[in-house]
N, C-alpha and C. Protein backbone atom coordinates (compact mmCIF):
# COMPACT_ATOMS: atom_id res chain seq x y z
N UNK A 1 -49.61 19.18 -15.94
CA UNK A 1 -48.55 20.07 -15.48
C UNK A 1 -47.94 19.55 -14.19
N UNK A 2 -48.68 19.15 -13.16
CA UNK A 2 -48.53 18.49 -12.07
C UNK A 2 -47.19 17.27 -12.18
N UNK A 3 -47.89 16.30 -13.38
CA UNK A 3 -46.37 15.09 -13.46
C UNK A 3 -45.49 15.53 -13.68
N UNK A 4 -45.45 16.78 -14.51
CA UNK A 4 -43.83 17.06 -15.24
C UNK A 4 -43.01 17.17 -13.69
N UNK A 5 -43.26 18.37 -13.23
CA UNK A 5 -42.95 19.02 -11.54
C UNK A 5 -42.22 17.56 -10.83
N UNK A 6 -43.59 16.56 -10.69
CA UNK A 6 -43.39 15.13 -9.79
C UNK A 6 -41.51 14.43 -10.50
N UNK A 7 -41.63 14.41 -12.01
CA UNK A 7 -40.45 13.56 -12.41
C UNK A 7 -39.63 14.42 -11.74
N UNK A 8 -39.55 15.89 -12.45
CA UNK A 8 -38.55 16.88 -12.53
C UNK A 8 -37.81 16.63 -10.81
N UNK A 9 -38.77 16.63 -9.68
CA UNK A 9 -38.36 16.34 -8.55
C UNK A 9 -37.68 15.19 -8.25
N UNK A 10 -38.08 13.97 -8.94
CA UNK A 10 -38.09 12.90 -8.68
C UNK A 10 -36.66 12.32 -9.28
N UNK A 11 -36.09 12.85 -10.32
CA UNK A 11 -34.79 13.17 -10.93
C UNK A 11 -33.84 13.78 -10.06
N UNK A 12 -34.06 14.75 -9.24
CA UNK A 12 -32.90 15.53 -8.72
C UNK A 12 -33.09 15.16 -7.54
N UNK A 13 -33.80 14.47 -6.88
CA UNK A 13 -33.73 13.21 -5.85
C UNK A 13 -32.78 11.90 -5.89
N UNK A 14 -32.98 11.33 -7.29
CA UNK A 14 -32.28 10.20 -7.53
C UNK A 14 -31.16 10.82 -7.80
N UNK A 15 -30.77 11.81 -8.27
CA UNK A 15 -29.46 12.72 -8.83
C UNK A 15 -28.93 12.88 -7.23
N UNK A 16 -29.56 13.33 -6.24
CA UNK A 16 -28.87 13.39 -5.04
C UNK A 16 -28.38 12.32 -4.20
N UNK A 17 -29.55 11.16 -4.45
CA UNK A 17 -28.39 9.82 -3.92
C UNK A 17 -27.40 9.39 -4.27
N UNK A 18 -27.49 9.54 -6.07
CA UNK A 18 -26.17 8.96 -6.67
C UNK A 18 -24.91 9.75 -5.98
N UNK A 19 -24.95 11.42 -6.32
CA UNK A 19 -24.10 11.59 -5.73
C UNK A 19 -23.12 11.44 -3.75
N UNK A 20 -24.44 11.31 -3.17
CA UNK A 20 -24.10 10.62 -2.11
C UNK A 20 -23.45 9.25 -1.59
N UNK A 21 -23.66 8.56 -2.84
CA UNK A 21 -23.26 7.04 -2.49
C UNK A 21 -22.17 7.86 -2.89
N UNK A 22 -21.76 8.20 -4.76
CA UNK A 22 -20.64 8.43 -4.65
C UNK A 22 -19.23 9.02 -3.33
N UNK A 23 -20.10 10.03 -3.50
CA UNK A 23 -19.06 10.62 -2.05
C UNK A 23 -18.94 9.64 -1.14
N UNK A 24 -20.22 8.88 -0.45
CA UNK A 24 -19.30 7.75 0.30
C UNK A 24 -18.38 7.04 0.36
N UNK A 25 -18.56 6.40 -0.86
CA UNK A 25 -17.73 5.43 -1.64
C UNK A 25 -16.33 6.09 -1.32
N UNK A 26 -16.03 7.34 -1.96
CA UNK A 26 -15.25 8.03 -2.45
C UNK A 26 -14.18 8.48 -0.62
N UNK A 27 -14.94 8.21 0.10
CA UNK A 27 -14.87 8.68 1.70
C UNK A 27 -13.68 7.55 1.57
N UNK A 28 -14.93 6.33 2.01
CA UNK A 28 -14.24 5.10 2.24
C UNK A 28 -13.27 4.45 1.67
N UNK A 29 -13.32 4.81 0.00
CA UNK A 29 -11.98 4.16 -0.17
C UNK A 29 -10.49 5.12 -0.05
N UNK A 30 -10.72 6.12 0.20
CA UNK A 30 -9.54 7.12 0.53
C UNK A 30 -8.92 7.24 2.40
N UNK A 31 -10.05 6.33 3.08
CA UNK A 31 -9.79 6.23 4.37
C UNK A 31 -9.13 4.59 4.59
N UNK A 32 -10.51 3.73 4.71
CA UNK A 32 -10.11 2.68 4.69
C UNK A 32 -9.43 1.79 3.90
N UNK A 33 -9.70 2.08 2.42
CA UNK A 33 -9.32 1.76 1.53
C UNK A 33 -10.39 0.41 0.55
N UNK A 34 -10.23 0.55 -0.69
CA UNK A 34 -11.01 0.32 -1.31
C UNK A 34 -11.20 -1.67 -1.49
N UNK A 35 -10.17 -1.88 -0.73
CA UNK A 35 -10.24 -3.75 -0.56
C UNK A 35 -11.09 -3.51 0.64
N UNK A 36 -11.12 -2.64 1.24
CA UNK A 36 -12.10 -2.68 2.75
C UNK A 36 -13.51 -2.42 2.94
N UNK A 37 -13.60 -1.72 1.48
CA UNK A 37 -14.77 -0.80 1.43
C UNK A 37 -16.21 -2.11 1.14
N UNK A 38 -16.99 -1.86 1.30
CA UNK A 38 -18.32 -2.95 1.03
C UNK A 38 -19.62 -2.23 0.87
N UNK A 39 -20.15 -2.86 -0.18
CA UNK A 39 -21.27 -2.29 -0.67
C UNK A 39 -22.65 -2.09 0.70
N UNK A 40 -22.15 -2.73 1.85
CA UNK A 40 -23.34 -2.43 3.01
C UNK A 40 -22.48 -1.23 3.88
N UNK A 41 -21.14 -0.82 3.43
CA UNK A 41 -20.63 0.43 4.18
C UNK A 41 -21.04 1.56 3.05
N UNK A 42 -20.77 1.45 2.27
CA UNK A 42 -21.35 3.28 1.46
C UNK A 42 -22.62 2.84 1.56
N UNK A 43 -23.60 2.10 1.83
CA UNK A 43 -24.91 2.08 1.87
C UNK A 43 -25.49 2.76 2.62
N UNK A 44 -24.85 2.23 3.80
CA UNK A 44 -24.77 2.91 5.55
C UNK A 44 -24.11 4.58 5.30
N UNK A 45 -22.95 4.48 4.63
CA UNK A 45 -22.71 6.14 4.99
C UNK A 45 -23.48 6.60 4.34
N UNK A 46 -24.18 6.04 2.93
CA UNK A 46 -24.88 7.51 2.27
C UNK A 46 -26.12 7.12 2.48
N UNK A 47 -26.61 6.55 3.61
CA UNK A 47 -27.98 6.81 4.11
C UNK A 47 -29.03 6.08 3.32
N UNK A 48 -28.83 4.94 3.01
CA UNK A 48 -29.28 4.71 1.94
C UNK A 48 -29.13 2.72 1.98
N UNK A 49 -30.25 1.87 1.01
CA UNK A 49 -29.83 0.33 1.70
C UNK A 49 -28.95 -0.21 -0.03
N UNK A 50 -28.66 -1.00 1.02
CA UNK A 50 -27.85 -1.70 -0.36
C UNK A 50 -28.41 -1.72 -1.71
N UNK A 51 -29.41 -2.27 -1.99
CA UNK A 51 -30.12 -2.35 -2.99
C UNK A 51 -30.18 -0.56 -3.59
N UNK A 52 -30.35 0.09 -3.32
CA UNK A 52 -30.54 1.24 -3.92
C UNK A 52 -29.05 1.81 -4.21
N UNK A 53 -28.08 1.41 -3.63
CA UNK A 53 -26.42 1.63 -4.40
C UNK A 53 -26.44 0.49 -5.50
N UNK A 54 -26.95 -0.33 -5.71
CA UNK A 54 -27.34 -1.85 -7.00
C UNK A 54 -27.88 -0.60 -8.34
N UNK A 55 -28.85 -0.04 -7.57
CA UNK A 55 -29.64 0.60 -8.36
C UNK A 55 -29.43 1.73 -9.15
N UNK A 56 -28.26 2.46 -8.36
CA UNK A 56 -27.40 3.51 -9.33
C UNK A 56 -26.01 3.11 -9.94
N UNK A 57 -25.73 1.76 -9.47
CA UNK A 57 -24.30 1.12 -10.00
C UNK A 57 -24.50 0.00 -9.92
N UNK A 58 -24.65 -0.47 -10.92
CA UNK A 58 -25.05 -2.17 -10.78
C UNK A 58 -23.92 -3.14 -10.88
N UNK A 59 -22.39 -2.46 -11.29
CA UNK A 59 -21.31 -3.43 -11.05
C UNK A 59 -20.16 -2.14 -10.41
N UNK A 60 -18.85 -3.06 -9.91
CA UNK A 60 -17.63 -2.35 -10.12
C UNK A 60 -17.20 -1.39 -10.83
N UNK A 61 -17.21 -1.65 -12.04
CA UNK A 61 -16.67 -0.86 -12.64
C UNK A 61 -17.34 0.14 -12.90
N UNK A 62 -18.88 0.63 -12.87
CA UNK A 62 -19.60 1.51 -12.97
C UNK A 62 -19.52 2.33 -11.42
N UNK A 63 -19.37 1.85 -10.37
CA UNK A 63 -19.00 2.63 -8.92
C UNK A 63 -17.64 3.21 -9.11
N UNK A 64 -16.39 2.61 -9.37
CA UNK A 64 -15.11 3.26 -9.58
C UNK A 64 -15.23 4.21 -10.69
N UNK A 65 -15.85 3.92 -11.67
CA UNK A 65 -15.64 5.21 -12.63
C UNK A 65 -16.02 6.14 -12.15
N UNK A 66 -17.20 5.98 -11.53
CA UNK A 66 -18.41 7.62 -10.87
C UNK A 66 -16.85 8.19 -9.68
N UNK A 67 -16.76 7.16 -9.15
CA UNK A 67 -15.60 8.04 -8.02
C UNK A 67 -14.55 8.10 -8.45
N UNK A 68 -14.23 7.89 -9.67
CA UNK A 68 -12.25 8.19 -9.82
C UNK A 68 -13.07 9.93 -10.53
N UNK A 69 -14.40 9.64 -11.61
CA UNK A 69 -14.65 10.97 -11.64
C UNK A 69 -14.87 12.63 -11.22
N UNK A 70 -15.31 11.81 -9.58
CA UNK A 70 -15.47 12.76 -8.56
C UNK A 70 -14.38 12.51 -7.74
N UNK A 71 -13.43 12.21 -7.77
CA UNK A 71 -12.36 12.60 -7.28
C UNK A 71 -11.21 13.53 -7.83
N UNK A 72 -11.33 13.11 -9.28
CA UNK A 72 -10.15 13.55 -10.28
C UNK A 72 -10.92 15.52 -10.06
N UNK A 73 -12.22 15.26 -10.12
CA UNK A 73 -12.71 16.76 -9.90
C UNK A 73 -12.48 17.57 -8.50
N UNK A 74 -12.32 16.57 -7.85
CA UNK A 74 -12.53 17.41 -6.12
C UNK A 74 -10.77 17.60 -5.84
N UNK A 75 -9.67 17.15 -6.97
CA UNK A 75 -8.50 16.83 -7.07
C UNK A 75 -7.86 16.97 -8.57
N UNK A 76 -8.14 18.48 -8.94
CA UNK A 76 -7.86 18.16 -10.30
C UNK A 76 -6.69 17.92 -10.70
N UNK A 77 -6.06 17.48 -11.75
CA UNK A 77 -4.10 17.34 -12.13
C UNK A 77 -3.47 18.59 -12.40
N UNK A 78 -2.61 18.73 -11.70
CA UNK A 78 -2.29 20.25 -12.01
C UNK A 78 -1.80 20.36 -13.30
N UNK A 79 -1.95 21.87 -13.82
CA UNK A 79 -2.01 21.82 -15.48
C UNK A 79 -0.93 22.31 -15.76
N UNK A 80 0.08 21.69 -16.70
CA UNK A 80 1.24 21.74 -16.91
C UNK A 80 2.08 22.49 -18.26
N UNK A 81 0.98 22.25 -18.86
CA UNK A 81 1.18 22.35 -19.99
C UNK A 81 2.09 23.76 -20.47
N UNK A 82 1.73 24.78 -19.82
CA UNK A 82 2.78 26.09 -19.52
C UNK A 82 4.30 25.81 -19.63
N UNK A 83 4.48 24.63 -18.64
CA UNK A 83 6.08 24.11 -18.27
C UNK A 83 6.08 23.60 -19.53
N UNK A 84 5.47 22.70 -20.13
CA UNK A 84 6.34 21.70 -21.34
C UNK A 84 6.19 22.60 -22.49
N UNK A 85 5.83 23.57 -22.53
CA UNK A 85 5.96 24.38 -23.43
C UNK A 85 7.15 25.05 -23.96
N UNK A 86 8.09 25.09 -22.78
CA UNK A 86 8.92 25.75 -22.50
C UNK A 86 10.89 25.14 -23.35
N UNK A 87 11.86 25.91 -23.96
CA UNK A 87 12.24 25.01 -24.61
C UNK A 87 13.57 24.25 -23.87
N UNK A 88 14.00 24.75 -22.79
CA UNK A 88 15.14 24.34 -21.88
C UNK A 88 14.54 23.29 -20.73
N UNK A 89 15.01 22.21 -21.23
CA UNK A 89 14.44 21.07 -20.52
C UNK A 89 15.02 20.55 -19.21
N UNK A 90 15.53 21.45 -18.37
CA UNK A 90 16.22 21.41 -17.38
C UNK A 90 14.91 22.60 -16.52
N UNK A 91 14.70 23.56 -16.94
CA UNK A 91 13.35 24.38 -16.76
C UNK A 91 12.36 23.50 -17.12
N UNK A 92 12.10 22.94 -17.46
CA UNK A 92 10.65 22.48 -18.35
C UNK A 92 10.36 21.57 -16.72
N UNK A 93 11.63 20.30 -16.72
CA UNK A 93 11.59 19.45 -15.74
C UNK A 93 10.95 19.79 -14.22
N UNK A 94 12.34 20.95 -14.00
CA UNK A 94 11.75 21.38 -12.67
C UNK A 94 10.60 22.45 -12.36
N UNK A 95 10.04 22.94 -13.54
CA UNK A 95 8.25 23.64 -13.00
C UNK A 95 7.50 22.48 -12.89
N UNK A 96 7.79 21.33 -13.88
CA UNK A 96 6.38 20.27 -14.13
C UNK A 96 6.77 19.77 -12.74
N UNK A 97 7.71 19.54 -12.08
CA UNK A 97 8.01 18.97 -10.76
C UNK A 97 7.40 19.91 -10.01
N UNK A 98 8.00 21.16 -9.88
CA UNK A 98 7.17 21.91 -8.55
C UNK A 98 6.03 21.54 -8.63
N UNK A 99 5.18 21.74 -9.30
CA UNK A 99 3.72 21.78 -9.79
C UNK A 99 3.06 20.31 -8.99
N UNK A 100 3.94 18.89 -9.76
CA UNK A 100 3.55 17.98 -9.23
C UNK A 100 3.96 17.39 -8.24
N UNK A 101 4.85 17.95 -7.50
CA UNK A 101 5.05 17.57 -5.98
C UNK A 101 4.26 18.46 -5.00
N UNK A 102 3.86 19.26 -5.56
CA UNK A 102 2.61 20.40 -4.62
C UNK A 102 1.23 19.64 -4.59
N UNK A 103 1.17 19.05 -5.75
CA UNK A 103 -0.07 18.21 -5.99
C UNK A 103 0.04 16.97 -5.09
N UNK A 104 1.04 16.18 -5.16
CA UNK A 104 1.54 14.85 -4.57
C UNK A 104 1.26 15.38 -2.95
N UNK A 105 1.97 16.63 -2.93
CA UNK A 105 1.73 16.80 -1.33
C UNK A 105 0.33 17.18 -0.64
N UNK A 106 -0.62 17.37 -1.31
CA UNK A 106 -2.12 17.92 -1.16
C UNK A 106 -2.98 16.55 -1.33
N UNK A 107 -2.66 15.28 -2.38
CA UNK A 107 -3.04 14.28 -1.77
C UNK A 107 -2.89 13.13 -1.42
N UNK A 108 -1.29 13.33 -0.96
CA UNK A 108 -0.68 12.32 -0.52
C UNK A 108 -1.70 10.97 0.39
N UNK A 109 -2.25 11.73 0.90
CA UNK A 109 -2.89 10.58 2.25
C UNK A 109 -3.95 9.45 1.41
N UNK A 110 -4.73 10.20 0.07
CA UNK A 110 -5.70 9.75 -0.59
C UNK A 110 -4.83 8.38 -1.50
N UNK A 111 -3.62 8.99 -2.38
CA UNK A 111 -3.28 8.43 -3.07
C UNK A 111 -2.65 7.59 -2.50
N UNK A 112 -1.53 7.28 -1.39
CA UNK A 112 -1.33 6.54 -0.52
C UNK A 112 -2.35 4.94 -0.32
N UNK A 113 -3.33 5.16 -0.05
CA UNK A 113 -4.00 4.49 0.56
C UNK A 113 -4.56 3.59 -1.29
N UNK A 114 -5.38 4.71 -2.61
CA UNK A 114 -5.47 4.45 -3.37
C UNK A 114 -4.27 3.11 -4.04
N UNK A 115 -3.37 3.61 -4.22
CA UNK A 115 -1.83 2.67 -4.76
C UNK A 115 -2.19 1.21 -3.75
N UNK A 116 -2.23 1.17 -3.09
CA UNK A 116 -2.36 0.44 -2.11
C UNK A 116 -3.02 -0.81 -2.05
N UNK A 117 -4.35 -0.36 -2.66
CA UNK A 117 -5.13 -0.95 -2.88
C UNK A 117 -5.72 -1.42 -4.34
N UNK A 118 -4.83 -0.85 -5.08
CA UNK A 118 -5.16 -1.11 -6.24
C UNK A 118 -4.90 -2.42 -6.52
N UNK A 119 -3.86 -3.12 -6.19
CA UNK A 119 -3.42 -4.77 -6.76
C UNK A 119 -4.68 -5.58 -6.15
N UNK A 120 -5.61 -5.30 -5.44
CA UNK A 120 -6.60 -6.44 -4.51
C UNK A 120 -8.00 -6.32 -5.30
N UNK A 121 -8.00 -4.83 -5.78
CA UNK A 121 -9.52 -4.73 -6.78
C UNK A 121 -9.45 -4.63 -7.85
N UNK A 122 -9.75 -5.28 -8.82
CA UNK A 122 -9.44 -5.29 -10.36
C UNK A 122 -10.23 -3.82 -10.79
N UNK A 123 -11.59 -3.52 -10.57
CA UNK A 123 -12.01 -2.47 -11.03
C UNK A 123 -11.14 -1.07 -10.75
N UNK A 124 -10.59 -1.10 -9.40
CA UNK A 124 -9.85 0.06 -8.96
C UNK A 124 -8.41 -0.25 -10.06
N UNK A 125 -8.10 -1.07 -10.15
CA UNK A 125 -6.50 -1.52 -10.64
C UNK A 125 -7.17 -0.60 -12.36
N UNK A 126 -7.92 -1.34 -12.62
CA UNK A 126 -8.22 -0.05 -13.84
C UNK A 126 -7.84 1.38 -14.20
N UNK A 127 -8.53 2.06 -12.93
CA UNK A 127 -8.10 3.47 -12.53
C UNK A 127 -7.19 3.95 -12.43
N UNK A 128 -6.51 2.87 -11.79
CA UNK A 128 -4.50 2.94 -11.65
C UNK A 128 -4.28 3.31 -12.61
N UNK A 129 -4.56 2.02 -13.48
CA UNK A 129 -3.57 1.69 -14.99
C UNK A 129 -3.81 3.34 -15.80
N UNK A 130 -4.74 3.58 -15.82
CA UNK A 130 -5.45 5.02 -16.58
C UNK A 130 -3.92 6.22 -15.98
N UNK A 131 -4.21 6.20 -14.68
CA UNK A 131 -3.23 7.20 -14.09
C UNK A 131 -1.52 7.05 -14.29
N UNK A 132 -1.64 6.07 -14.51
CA UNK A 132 -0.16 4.92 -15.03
C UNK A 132 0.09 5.55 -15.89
N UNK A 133 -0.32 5.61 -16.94
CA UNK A 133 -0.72 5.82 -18.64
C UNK A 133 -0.35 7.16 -19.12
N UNK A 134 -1.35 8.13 -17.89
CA UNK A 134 -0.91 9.65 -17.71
C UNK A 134 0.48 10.03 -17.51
N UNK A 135 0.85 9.53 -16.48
CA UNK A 135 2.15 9.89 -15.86
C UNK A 135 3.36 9.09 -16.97
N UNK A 136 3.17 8.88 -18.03
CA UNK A 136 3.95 7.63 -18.56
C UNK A 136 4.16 9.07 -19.97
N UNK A 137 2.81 9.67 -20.42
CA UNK A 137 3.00 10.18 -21.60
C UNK A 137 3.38 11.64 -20.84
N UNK A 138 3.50 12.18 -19.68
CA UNK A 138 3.66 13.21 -18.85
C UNK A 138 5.40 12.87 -18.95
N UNK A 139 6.18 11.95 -18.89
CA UNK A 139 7.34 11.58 -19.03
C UNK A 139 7.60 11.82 -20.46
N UNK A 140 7.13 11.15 -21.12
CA UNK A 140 7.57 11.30 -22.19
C UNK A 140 7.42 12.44 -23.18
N UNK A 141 6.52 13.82 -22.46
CA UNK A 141 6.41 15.21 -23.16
C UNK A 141 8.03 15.98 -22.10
N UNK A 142 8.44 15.25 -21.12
CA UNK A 142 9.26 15.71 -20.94
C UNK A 142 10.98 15.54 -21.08
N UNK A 143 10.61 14.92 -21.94
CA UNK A 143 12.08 13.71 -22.81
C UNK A 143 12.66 14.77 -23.76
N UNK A 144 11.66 15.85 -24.26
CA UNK A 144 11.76 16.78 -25.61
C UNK A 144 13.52 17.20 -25.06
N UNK A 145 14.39 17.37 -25.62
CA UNK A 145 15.86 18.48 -25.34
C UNK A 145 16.62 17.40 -24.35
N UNK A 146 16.48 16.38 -23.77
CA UNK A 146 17.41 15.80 -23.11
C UNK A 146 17.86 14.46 -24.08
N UNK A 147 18.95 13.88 -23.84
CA UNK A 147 19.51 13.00 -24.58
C UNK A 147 18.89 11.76 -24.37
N UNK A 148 19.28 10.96 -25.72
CA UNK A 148 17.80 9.83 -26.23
C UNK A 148 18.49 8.47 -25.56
N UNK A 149 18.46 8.97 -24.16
CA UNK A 149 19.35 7.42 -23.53
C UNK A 149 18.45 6.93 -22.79
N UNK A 150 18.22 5.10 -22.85
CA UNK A 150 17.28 4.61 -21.67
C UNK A 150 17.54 4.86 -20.13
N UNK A 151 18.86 5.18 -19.83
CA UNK A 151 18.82 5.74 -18.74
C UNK A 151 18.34 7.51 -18.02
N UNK A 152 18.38 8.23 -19.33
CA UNK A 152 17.54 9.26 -19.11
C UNK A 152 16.01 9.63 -18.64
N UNK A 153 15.69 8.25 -19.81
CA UNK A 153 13.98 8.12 -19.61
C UNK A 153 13.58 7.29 -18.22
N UNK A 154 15.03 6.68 -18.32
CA UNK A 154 14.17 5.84 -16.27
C UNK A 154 14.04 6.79 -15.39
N UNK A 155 15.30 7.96 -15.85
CA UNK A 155 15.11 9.16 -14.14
C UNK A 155 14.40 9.64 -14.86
N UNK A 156 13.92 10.24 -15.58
CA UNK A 156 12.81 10.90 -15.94
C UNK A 156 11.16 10.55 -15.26
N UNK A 157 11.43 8.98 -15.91
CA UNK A 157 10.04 8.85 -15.32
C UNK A 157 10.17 7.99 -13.23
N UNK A 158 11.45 8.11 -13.38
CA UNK A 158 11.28 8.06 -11.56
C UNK A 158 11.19 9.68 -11.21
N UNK A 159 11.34 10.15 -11.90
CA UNK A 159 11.15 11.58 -10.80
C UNK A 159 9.89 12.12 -10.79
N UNK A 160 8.84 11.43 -12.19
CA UNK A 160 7.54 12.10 -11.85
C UNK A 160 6.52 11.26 -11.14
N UNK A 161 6.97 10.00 -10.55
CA UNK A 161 6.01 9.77 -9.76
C UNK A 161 5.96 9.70 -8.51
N UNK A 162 4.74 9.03 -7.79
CA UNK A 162 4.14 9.50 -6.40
C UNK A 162 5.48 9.11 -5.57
N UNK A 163 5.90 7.62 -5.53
CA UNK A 163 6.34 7.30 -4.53
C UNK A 163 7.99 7.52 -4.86
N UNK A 164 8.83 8.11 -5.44
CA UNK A 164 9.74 8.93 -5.85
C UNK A 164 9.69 10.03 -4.95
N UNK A 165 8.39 10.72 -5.22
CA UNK A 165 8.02 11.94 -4.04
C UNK A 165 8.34 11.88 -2.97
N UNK A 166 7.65 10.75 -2.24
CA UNK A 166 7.11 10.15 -0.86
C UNK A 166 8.85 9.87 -0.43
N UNK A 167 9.41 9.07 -0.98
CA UNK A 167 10.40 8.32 -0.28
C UNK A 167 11.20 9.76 0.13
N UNK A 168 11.56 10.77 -1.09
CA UNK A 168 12.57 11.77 -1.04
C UNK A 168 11.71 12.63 0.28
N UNK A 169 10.58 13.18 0.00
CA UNK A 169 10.22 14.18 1.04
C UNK A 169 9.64 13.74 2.57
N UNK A 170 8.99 12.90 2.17
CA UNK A 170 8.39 12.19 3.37
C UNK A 170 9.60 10.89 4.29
N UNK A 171 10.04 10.32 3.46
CA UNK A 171 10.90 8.88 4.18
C UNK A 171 12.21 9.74 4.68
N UNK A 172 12.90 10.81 3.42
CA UNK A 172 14.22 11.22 3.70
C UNK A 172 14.39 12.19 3.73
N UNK A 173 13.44 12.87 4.31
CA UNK A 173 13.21 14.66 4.79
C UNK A 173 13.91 15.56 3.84
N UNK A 174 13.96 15.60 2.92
CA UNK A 174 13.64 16.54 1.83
C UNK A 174 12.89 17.72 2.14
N UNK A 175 13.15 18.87 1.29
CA UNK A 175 11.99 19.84 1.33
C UNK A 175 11.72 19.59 -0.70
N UNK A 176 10.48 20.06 -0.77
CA UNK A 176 10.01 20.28 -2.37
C UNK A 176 11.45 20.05 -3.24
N UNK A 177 11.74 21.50 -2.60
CA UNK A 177 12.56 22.29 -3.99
C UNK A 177 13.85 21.07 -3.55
N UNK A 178 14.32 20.94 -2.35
CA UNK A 178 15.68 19.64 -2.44
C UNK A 178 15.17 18.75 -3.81
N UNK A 179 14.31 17.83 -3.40
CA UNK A 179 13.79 16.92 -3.90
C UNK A 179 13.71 17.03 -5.31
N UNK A 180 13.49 18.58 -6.03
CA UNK A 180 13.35 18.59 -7.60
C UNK A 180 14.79 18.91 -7.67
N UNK A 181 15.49 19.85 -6.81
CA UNK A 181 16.81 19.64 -7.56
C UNK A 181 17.66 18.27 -7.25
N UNK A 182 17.13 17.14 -6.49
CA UNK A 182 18.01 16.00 -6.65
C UNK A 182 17.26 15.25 -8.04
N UNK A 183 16.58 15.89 -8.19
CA UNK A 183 15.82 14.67 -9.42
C UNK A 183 16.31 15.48 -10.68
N UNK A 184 16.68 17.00 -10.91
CA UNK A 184 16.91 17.25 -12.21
C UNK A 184 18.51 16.90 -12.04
N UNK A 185 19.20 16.78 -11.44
CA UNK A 185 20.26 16.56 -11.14
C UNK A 185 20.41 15.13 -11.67
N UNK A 186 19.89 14.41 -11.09
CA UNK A 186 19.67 12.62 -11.68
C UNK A 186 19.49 12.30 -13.10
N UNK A 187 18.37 13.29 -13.82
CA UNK A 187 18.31 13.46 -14.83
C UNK A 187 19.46 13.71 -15.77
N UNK A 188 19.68 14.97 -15.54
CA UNK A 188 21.08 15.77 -15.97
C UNK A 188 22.39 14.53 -16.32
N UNK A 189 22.62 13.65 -15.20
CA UNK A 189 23.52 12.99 -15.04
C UNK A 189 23.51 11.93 -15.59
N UNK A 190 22.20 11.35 -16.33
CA UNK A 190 21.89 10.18 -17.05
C UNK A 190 22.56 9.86 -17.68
């Protein structure tokens, strides 16, 4: 009866480092950024020696998955699906926009730094591509009712991403709602 107790402990021990490196990890590459980050710095933040971050992630791509996981959770995508439901695609556009420029603005500083760094780490550039992918078929549920022109689908998919956001609200002082009505407007005008 005694061993069961010992593993059972001994599990939610190792369950607590993993998640600690993670969160380090997850610290560091949203601060410093993830070309900066080194397997003897989340070692150091999560208290813990190198070898034992080997030991819960033995490559790249097994550390970025655990933290794009625990990030996408501590940051979930706002859920849209309400808006594209909807059949006036001039409405459809600008809720899925409010929605995702509220999001863009909550983690601007993370994703910032993320984009950033993605061309220098192949494992992180992964993660990108995944989020790429999202925002690509997120465009294209919002194509439904507007006209079937390649210039529709470019403002379309410039208006749903990050740095579309950034430049309008952040570079050229925009507020939200400016910013979605210059983008359904762009749209509109395709």
């Amino acid at each position: 009866m005694n061993r069961k107790y010992e593993l059972k402990k001994r599990a939610q021990r190792q369950e607590e480092t993993r998640q600690r490196i993670i969160e380090a990890a997850v610290e560091l590459h949203t601060s410093v950024g993830s070309a900066q980050t080194t397997i003897s710095a989340i070692a150091a933040r999560a208290g813990v020696e190198r070898h034992t971050v080997y030991a819960h992630f033995p490559d790249e791509p097994a550390l970025f998955a655990a933290c794009a996981g625990h990030w996408r959770a501590a940051h979930p995508f706002p859920d849209v699906t309400h808006w594209l439901e909807l059949d006036a695609p001039d409405a459809r556009l600008r809720g899925v926009l409010d929605e995702l420029y509220a999001w863009y603005e909550s983690v601007e500083s993370d994703l910032a730094v993320l984009l950033r760094d993605s061309q220098f780490v192949p494992a992180h550039a992964d993660e990108m591509a995944r989020t790429a992918r999202r925002m690509r078929q997120l465009a294209d549920a919002l194509l439904r009712g507007w006209p079937r022109r390649k210039a529709v689908r470019a403002a379309v998919g410039h208006a749903v991403e990050f740095e579309t956001w950034r430049s309008l609200v952040r570079r050229h002082g925009l507020s939200r709602r400016q910013a979605i009505d210059a983008m359904v407007r762009l749209v509109a005008g395709a």
